[in-house]
Protein backbone atom coordinates (compact mmCIF):
# COMPACT_ATOMS: atom_id res chain seq x y z
CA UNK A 1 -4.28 -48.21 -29.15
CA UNK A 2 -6.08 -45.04 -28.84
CA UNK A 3 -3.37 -43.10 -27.57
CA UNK A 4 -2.79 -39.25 -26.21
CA UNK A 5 0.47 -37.39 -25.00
CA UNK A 6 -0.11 -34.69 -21.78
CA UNK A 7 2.80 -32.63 -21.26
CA UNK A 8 2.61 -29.85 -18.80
CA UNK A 9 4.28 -27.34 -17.16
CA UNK A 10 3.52 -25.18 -13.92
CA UNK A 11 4.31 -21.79 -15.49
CA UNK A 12 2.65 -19.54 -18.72
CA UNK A 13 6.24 -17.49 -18.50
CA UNK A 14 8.68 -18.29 -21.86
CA UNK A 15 11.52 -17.59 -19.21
CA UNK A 16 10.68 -20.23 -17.05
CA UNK A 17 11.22 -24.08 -17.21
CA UNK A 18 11.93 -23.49 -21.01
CA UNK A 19 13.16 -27.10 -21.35
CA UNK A 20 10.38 -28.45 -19.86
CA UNK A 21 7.67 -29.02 -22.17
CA UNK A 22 9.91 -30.03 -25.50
CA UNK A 23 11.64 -32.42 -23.18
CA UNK A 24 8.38 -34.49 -22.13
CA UNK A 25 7.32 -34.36 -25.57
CA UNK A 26 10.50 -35.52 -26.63
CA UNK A 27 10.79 -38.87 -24.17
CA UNK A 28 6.98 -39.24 -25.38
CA UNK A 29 7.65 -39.74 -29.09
CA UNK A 30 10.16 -42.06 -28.39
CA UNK A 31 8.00 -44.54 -26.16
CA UNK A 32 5.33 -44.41 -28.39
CA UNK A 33 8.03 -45.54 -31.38
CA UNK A 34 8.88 -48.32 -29.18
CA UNK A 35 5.18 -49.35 -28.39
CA UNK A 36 4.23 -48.79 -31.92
CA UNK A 37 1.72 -45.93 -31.21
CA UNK A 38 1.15 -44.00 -34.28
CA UNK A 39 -0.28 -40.15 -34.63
CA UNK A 40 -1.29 -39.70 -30.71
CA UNK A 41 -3.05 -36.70 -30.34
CA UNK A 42 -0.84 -34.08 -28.02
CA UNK A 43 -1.78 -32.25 -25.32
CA UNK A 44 0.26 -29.09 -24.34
CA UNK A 45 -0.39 -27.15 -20.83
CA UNK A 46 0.70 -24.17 -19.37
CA UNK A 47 -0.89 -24.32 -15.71
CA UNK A 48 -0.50 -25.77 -12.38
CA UNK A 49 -2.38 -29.12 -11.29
CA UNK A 50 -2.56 -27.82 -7.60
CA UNK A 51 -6.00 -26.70 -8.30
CA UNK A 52 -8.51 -28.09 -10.80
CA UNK A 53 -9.79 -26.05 -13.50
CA UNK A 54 -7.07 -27.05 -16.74
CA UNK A 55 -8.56 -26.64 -20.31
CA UNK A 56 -6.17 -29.04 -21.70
CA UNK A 57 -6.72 -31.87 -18.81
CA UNK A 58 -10.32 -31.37 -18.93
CA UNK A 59 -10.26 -32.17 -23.09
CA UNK A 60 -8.22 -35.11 -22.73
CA UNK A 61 -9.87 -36.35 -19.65
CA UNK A 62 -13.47 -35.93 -21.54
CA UNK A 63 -11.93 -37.22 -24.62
CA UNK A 64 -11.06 -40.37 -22.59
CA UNK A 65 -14.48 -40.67 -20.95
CA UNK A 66 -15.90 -40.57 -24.59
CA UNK A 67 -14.39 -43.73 -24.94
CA UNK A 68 -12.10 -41.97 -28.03
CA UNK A 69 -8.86 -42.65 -25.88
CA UNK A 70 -7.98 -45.15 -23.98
CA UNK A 71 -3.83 -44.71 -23.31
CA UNK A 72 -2.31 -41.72 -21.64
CA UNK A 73 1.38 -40.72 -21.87
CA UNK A 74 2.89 -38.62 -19.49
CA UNK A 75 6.79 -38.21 -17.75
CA UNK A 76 5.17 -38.09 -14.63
CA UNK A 77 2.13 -39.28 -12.75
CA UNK A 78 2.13 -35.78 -11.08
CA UNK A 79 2.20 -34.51 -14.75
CA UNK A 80 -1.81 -35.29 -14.70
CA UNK A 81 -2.65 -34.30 -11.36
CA UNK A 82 -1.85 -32.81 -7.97
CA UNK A 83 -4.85 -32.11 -6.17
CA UNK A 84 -7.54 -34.67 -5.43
CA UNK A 85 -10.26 -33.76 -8.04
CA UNK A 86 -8.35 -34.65 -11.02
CA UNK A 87 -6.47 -37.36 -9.39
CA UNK A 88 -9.58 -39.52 -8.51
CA UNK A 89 -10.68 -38.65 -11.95
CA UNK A 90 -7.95 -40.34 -13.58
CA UNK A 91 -8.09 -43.72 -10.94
CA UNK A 92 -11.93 -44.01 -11.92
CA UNK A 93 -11.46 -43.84 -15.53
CA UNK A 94 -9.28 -46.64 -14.85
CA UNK A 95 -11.28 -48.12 -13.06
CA UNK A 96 -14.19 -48.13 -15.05
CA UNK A 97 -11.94 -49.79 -18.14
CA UNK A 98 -11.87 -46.21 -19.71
CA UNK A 99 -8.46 -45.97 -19.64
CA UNK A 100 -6.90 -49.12 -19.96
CA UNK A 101 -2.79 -47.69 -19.15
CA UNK A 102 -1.05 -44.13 -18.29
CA UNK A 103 2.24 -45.03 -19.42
CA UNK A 104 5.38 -43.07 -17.38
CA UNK A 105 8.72 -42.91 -17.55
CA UNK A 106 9.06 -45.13 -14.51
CA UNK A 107 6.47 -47.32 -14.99
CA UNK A 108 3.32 -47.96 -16.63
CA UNK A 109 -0.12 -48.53 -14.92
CA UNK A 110 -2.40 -50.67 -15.96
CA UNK A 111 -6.13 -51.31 -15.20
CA UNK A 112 -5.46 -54.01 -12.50
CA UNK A 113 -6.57 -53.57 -8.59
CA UNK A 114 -2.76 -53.40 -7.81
CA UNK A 115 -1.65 -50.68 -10.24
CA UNK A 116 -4.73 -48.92 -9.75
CA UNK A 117 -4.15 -48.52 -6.00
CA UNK A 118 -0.07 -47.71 -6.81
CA UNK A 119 -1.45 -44.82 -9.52
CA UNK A 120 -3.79 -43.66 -6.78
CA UNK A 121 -0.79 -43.09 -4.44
CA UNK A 122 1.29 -42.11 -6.77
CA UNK A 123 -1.68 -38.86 -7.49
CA UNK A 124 -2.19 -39.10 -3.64
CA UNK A 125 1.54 -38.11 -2.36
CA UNK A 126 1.75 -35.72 -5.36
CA UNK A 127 -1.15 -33.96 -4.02
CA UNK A 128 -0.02 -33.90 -0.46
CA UNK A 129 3.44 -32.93 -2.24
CA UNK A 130 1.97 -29.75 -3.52
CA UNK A 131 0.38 -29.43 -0.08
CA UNK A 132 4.09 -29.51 2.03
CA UNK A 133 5.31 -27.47 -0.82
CA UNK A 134 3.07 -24.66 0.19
CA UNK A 135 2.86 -24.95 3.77
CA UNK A 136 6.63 -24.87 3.83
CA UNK A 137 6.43 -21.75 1.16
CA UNK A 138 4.32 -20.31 3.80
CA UNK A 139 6.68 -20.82 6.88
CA UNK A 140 9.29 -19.19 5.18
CA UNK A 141 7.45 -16.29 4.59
CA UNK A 142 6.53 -15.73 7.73
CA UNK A 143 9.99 -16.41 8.98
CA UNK A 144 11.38 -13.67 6.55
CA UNK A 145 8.56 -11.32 7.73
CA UNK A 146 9.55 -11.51 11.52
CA UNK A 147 13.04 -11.16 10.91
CA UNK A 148 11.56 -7.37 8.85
CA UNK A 149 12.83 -9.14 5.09
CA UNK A 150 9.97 -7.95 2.48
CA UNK A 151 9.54 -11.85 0.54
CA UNK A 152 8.12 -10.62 -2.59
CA UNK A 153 8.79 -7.99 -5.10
CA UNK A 154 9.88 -4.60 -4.53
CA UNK A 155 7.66 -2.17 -4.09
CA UNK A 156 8.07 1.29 -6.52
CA UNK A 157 11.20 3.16 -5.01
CA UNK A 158 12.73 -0.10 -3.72
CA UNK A 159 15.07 -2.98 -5.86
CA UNK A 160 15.53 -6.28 -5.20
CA UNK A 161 19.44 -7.28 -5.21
CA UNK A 162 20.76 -10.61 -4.79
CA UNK A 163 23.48 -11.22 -2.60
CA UNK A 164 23.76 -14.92 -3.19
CA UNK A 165 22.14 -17.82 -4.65
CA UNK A 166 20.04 -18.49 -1.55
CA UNK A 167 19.50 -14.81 -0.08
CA UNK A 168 18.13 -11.16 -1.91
CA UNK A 169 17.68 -8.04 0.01
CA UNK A 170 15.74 -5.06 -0.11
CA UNK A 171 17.42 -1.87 -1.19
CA UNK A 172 16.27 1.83 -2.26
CA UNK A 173 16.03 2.72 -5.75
CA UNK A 174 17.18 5.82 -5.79
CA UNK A 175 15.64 7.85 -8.84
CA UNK A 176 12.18 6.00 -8.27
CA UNK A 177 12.65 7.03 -4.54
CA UNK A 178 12.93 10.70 -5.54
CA UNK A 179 9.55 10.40 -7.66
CA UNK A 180 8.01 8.24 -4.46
CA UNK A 181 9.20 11.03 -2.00
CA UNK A 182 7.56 13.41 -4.45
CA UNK A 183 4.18 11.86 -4.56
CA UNK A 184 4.30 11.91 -0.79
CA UNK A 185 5.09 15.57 -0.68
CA UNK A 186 2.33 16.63 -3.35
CA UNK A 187 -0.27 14.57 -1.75
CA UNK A 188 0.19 15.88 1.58
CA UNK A 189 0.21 19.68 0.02
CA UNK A 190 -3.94 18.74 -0.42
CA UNK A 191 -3.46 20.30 -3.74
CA UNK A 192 -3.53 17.32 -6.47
CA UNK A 193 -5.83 14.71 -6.80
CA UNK A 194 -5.02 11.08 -7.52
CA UNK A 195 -5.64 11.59 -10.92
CA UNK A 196 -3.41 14.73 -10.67
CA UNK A 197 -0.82 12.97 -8.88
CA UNK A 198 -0.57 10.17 -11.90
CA UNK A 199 -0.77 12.89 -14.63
CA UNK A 200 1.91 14.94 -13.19
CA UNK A 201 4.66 11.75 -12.94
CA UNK A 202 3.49 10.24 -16.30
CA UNK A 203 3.51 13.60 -18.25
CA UNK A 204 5.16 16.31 -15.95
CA UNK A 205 8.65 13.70 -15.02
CA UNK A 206 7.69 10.87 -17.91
CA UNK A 207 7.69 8.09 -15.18
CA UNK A 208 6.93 4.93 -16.89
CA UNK A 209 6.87 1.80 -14.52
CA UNK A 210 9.78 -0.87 -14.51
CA UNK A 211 8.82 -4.02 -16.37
CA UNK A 212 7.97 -6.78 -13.54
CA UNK A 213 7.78 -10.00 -16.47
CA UNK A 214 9.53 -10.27 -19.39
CA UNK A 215 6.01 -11.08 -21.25
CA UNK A 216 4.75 -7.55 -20.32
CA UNK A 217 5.10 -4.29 -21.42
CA UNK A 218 5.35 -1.00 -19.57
CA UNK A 219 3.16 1.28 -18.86
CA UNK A 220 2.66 4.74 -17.39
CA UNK A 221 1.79 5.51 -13.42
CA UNK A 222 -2.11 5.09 -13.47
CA UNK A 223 -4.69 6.58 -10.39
CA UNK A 224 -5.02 3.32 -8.85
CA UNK A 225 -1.05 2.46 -8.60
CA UNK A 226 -0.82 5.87 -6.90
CA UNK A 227 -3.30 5.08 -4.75
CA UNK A 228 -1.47 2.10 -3.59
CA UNK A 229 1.35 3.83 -3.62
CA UNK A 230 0.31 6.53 -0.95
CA UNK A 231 -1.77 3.63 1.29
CA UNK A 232 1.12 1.41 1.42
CA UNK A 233 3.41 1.38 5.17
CA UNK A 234 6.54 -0.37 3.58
CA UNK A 235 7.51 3.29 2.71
CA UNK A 236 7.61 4.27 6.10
CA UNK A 237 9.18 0.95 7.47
CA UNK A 238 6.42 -1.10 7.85
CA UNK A 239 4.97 -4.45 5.96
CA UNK A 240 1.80 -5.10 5.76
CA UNK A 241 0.65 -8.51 5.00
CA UNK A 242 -3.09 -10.20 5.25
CA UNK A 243 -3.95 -7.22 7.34
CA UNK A 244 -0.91 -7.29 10.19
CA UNK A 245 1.86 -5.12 10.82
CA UNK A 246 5.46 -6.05 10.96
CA UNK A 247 8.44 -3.78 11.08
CA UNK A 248 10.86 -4.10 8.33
CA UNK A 249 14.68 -3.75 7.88
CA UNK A 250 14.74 -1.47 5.11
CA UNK A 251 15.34 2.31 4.81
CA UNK A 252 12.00 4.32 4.94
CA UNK A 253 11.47 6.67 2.06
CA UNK A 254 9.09 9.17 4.03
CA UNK A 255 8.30 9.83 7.82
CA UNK A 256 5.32 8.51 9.62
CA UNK A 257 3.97 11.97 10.27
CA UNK A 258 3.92 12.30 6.65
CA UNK A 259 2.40 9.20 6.04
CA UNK A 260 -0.37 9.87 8.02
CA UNK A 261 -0.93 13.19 7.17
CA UNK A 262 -1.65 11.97 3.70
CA UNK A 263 -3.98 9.03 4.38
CA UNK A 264 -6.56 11.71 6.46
CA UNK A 265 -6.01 14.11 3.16
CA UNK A 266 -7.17 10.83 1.14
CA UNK A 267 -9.66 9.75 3.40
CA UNK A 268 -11.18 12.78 2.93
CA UNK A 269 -10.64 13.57 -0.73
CA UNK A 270 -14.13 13.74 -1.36
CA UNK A 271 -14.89 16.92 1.24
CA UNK A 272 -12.00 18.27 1.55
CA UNK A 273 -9.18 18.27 -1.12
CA UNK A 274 -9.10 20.69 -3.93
CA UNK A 275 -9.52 19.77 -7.14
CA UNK A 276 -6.08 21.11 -9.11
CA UNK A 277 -7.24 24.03 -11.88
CA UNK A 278 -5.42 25.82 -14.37
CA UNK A 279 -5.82 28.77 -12.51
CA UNK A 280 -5.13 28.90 -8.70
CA UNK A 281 -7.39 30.98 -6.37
CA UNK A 282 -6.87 32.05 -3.04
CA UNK A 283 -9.21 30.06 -1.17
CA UNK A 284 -10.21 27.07 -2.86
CA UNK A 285 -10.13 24.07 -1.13
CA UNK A 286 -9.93 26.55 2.35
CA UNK A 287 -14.06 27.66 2.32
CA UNK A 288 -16.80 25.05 3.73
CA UNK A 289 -20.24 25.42 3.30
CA UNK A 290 -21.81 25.57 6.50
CA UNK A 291 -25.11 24.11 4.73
CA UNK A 292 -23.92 20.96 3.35
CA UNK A 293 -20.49 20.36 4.36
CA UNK A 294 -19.34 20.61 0.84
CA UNK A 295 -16.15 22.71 -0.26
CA UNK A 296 -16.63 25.61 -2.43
CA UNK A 297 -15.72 26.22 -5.77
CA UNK A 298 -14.18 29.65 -7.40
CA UNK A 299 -15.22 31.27 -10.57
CA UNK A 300 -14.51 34.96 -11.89
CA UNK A 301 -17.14 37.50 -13.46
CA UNK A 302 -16.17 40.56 -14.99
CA UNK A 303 -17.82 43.85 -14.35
CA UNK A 304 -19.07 46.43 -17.27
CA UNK A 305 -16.42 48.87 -15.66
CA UNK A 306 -13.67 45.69 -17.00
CA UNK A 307 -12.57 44.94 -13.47
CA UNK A 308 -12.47 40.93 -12.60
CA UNK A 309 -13.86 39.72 -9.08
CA UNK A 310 -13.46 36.35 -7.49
CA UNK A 311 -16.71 34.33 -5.93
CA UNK A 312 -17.04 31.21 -4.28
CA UNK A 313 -19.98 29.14 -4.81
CA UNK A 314 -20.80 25.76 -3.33
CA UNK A 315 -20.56 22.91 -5.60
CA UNK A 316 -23.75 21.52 -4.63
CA UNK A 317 -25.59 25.08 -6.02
CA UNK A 318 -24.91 23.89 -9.51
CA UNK A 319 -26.61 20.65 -8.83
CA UNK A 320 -29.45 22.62 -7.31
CA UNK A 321 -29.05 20.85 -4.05
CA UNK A 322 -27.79 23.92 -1.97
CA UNK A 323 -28.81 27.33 -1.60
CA UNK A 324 -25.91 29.05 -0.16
CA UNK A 325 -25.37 32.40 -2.28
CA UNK A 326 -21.82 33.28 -3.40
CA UNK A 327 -19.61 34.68 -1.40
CA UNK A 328 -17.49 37.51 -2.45
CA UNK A 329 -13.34 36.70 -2.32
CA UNK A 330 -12.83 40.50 -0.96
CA UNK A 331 -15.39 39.99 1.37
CA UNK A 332 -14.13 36.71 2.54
CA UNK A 333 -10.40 38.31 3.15
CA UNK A 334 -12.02 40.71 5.68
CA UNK A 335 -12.07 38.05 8.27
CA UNK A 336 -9.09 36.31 7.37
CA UNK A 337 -7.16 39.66 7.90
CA UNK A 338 -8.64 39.98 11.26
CA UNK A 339 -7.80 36.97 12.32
CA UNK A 340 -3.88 37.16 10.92
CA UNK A 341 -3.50 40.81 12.91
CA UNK A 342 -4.31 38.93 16.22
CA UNK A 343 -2.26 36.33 15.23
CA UNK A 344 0.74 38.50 13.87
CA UNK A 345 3.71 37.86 15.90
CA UNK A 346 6.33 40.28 16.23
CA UNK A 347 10.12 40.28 16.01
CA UNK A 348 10.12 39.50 19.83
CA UNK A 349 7.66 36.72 19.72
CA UNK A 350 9.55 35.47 16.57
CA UNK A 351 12.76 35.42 19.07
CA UNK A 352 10.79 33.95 22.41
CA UNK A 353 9.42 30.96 20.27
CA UNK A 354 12.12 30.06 18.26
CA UNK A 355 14.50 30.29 21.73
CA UNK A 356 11.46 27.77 22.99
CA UNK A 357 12.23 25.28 20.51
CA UNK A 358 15.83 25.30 20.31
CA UNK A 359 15.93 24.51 24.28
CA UNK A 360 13.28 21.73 23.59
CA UNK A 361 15.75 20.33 21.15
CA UNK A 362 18.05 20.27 24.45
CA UNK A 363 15.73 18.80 26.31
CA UNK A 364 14.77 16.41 23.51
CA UNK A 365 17.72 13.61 23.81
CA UNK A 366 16.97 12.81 27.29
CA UNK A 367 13.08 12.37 26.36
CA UNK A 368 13.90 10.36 23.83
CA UNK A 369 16.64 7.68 25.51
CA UNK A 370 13.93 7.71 28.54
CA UNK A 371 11.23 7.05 25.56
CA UNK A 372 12.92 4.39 23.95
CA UNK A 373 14.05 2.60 27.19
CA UNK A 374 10.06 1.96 28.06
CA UNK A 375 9.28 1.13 24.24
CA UNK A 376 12.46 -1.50 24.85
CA UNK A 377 10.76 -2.83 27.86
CA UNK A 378 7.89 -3.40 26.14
CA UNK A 379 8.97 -5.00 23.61
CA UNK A 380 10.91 -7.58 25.73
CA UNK A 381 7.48 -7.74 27.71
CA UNK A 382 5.48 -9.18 24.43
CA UNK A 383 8.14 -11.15 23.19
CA UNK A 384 7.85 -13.09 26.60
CA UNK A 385 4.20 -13.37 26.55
CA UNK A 386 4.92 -14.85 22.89
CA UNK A 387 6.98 -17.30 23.98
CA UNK A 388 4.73 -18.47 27.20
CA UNK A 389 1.78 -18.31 24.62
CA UNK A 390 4.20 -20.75 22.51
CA UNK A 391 4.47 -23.05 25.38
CA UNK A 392 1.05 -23.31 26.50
CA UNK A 393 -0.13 -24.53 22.95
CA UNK A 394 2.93 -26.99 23.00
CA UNK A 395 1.57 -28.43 26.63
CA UNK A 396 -2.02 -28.72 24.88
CA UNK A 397 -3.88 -25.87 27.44
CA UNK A 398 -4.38 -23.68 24.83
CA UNK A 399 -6.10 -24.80 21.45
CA UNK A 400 -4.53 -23.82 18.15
CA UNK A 401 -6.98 -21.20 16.78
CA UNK A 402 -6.96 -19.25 20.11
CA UNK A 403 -2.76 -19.28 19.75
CA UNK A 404 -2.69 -18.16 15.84
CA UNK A 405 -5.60 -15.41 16.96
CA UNK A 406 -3.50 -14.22 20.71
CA UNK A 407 -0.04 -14.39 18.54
CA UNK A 408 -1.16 -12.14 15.42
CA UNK A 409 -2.40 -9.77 18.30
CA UNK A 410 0.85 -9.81 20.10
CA UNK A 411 3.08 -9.69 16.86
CA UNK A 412 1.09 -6.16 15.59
CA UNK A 413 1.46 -5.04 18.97
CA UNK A 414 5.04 -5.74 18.85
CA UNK A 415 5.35 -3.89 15.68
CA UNK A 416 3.49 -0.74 16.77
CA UNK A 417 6.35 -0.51 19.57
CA UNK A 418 8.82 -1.43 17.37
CA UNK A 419 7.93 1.07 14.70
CA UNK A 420 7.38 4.19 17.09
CA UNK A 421 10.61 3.12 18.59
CA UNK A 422 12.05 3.36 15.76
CA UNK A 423 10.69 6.73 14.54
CA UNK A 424 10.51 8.06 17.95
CA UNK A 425 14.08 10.88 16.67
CA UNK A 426 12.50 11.26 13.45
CA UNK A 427 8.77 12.03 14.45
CA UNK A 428 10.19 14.72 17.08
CA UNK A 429 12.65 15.97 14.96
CA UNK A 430 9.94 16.78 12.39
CA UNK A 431 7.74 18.22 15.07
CA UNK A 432 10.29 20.83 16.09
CA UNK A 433 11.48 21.77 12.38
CA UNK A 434 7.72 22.11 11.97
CA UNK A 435 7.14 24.44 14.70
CA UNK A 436 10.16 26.52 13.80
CA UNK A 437 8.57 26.75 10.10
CA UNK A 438 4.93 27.44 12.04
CA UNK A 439 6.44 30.36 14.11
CA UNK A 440 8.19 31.89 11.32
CA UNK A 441 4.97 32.00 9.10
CA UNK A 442 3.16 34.57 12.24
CA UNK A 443 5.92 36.94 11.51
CA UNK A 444 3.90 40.05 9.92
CA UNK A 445 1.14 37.49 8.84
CA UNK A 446 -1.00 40.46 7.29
CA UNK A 447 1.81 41.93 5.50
CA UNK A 448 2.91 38.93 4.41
CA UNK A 449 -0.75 37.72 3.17
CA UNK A 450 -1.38 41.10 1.19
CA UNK A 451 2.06 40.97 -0.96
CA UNK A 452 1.21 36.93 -1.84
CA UNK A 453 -0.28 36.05 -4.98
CA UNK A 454 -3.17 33.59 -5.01
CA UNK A 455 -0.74 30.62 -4.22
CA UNK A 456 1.38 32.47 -1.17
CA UNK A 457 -2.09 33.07 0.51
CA UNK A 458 -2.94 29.84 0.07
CA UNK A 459 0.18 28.35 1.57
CA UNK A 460 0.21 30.92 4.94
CA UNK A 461 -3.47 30.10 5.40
CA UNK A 462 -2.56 26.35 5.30
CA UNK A 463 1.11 26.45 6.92
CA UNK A 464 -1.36 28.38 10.06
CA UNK A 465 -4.18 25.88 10.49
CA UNK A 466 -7.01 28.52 8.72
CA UNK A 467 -10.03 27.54 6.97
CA UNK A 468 -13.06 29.25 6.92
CA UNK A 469 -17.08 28.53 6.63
CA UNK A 470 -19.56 30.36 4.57
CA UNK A 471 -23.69 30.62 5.50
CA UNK A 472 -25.65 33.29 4.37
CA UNK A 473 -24.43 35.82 6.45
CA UNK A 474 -20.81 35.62 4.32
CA UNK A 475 -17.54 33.73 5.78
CA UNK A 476 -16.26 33.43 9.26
CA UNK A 477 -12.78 32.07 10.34
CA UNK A 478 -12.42 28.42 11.65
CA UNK A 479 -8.96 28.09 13.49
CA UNK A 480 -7.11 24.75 14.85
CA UNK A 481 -4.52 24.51 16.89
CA UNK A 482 -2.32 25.74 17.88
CA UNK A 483 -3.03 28.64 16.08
CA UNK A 484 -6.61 28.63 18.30
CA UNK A 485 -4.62 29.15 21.15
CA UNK A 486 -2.26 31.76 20.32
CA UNK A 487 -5.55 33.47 19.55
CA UNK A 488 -6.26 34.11 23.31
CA UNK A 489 -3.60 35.72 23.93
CA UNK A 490 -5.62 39.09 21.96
CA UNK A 491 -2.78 41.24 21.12
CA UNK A 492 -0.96 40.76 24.40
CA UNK A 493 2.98 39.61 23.99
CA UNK A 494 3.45 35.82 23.68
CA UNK A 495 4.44 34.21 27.26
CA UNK A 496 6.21 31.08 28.14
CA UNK A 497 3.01 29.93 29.11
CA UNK A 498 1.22 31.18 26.32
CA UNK A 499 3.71 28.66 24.30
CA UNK A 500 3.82 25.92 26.32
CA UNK A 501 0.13 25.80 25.90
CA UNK A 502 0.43 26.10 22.08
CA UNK A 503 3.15 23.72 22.23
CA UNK A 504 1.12 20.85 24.44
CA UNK A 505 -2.23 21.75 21.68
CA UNK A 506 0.05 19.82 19.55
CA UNK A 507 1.12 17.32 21.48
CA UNK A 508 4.84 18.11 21.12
């Protein structure tokens, strides 16, 4: 006899079904001793049979077609095959006298009609095997997911702890949640780049990622893992899987507001982030071109007097795709000093606003518990229409691709209301210690701007909502709100009114 071993396992990992492979081969030896099969030829894979496409089954298989083997060894019959490709394979090399017997542990299969049709069930229920296995993989996944448990590996900042043999959890990683909370903070700042972001953890705090597999090595934070990092919802409480929603269980590392605030600041890295420097100027990343759209750069000349000056020049000039002269950093401030003295708050306002947030914190509580109580109702509202949904495709009215398509729609919506319930404290919380901070900042906002270095100006202009746009007339101001409102007020003393408008520009 012409005869081959196949051993397989479902795994490449050396940590995983160790045993396996030396076992089979093992068992094999031994039956060919007792059949008197000398120096089979041995094949040796590392790959699951769900799907076709393995080297080593594909050499014996054409080895056997050849017509230079004609007896197969395995444990199993699912060691060959579990998917229907390489299982009919097999049953017509049989069947064409090919193979004359694939020799098991339980049994061995020769080519009559009877064992032929056994081997092809045999291939046939461990294909439909792999099939359950899966589908039932895939319900508990989903179960997990709408009970807010995270089924795979932690995400950087989070651990994975076992509680028992049959249950893990999801809990924070403490020192990687500091470096997490970090990124978060610098990326919002509009200040560092991706590539900034991953320099400054793998050289500035010597991050080095955790080791996921025992057959890999680790490696530093790279632009594309922070990218993930910063696009990803589990670190505000969410889980996002094929697209949907669903609120998790586990402690959120940043806010929403946050989390939002950087995904517009990516979004629109290309127009409007600065690029970090090893020098920091005033208004970089602040100045528009009113041309193009593009941000301007800064650069320095020196005089024949010695004295240094500041320009900005649009980035598209040095292409030669913009003609939008330089404008002049002193001349630039003129406008931006204008606009701070109408904005300038006094010690009065400073006193009227902040007494305007602290009694909105009063007021806050009962907002919220009235909030949450229609968010609640809501929520009790979809999870009804899921379960009449559930019983209309059990009575047959409604066919199963309109229920998966109507229930994915209801669970994100049930997430959205689950997640802003959840975050409803935190968001306005944040809003108020923001507004505090905001009204603080239009305390002597001239006097404040002209003692800052480079940096400080940067920060007030940003902490205030003011960039500003250059043509070839020079730069003018562009103000949001609420700082756009406070404007109108020219000079007069803030009013309730005044504030409640400011307050309502930013939808707090």
């Amino acid at each position: 006899m012409r005869a081959a071993i196949y051993v397989r396992k479902s795994t490449e990992s050396d940590d995983r079904q160790v045993l396996s492979l030396s076992a089979q081969i093992v068992w094999a030896r031994e039956a060919c001793a007792r059949l008197g099969i000398a120096d089979p030829v041995l094949f040796e894979e590392k790959q699951s049979a769900k799907t076709p496409g393995r080297p080593e089954f594909n050499r014996l298989m054409t080895m056997v077609e050849k017509g230079a083997l004609d007896t197969v060894l395995c444990w199993k019959a699912d060691r060959l095959a579990r998917n229907a490709l390489d299982g009919g394979r097999v049953v017509w090399a049989m069947e064409t006298k090919k193979l004359t017997q694939v020799v098991t542990a339980d049994r061995t299969y020769i080519g009559e009609p009877d064992e032929e049709f056994i081997l092809s069930l045999e291939l046939g229920l461990s294909a439909k095997y792999s099939k359950d296995l899966s589908k039932n993989i895939r319900r508990g996944i989903q179960e997990k997911l709408r009970r807010g448990e995270w089924p795979c590996i932690a995400p950087l900042g989070y651990r994975n702890l076992r509680e028992s043999a049959d249950h893990a959890v999801i809990v924070v990683d403490e020192p990687m949640a500091k470096i997490v909370r970090e990124l978060f903070r610098l990326a919002a700042s509009g200040s560092y780049s991706l590539a900034a972001l991953a320099r400054t953890a793998r050289d500035g705090w010597g991050l080095t990622l955790p080791k996921r597999r025992p057959n890999t090595t680790a490696k530093g934070l790279g632009v594309t893992t922070v990218d993930h990092i910063l696009k990803n919802p589990f670190y505000y409480g969410a889980m996002r899987v094929k697209g949907q929603l669903y609120a998790g269980t586990h402690s959120p590392l940043v806010t929403k507001d946050l989390f939002d605030r950087v995904q517009e600041i990516v979004a629109a890295r290309r127009t409007k982030a600065e690029r970090p420097k090893s020098r920091v100027f005033a208004l970089t990343g602040l100045v528009r071109c009113a041309k193009c759209g593009r941000r301007l750069t800064a650069y320095t000349q020196a005089k024949p007097s010695g004295k240094v000056y500041c320009y900005y020049t649009c980035t598209n000039r040095m292409r030669r795709r913009c003609d939008l002269p330089p404008v002049s950093e002193l001349a630039a401030f003129v406008p931006v000093r204008e606009t701070l003295k109408k904005l300038s708050f006094t010690e009065r306002d400073v006193d009227l606003a902040l007494g305007m947030v602290a009694e909105l914190r009063e007021r806050a509580s009962q907002d919220l518990v009235q909030r949450s109580a229609d968010l609640n109702t809501r929520i009790n509202e979809v999870k009804k229409a899921q379960g009449t949904l559930l019983d209309l495709l059990l009575s047959g009215t409604v066919p199963r691709a309109d229920y998966e398509r109507k229930r994915a729609d209801l669970g994100t919506t049930e997430t959205n209301f689950t997640l802003e319930r959840d975050g409803l404290a935190d968001s306005r919380a944040t809003k108020l210690e923001q507004l505090r901070s905001y009204f603080g900042s239009l305390k002597d906002a001239v006097a404040v701007f002209d003692a800052a270095d480079a940096a400080g100006k940067k920060d007030l202009l940003r902490r205030i909502g003011i960039e500003l746009e250059a043509d070839d007339d020079g730069a003018r101001v562009l103000v949001g709100k609420p700082a756009s409102v406070l404007l109108n007020r020219a000079g007069a003393p803030v009013t309730w009114r005044l504030l409640e408008d400011a307050l309502r520009a930013i939808d707090v």
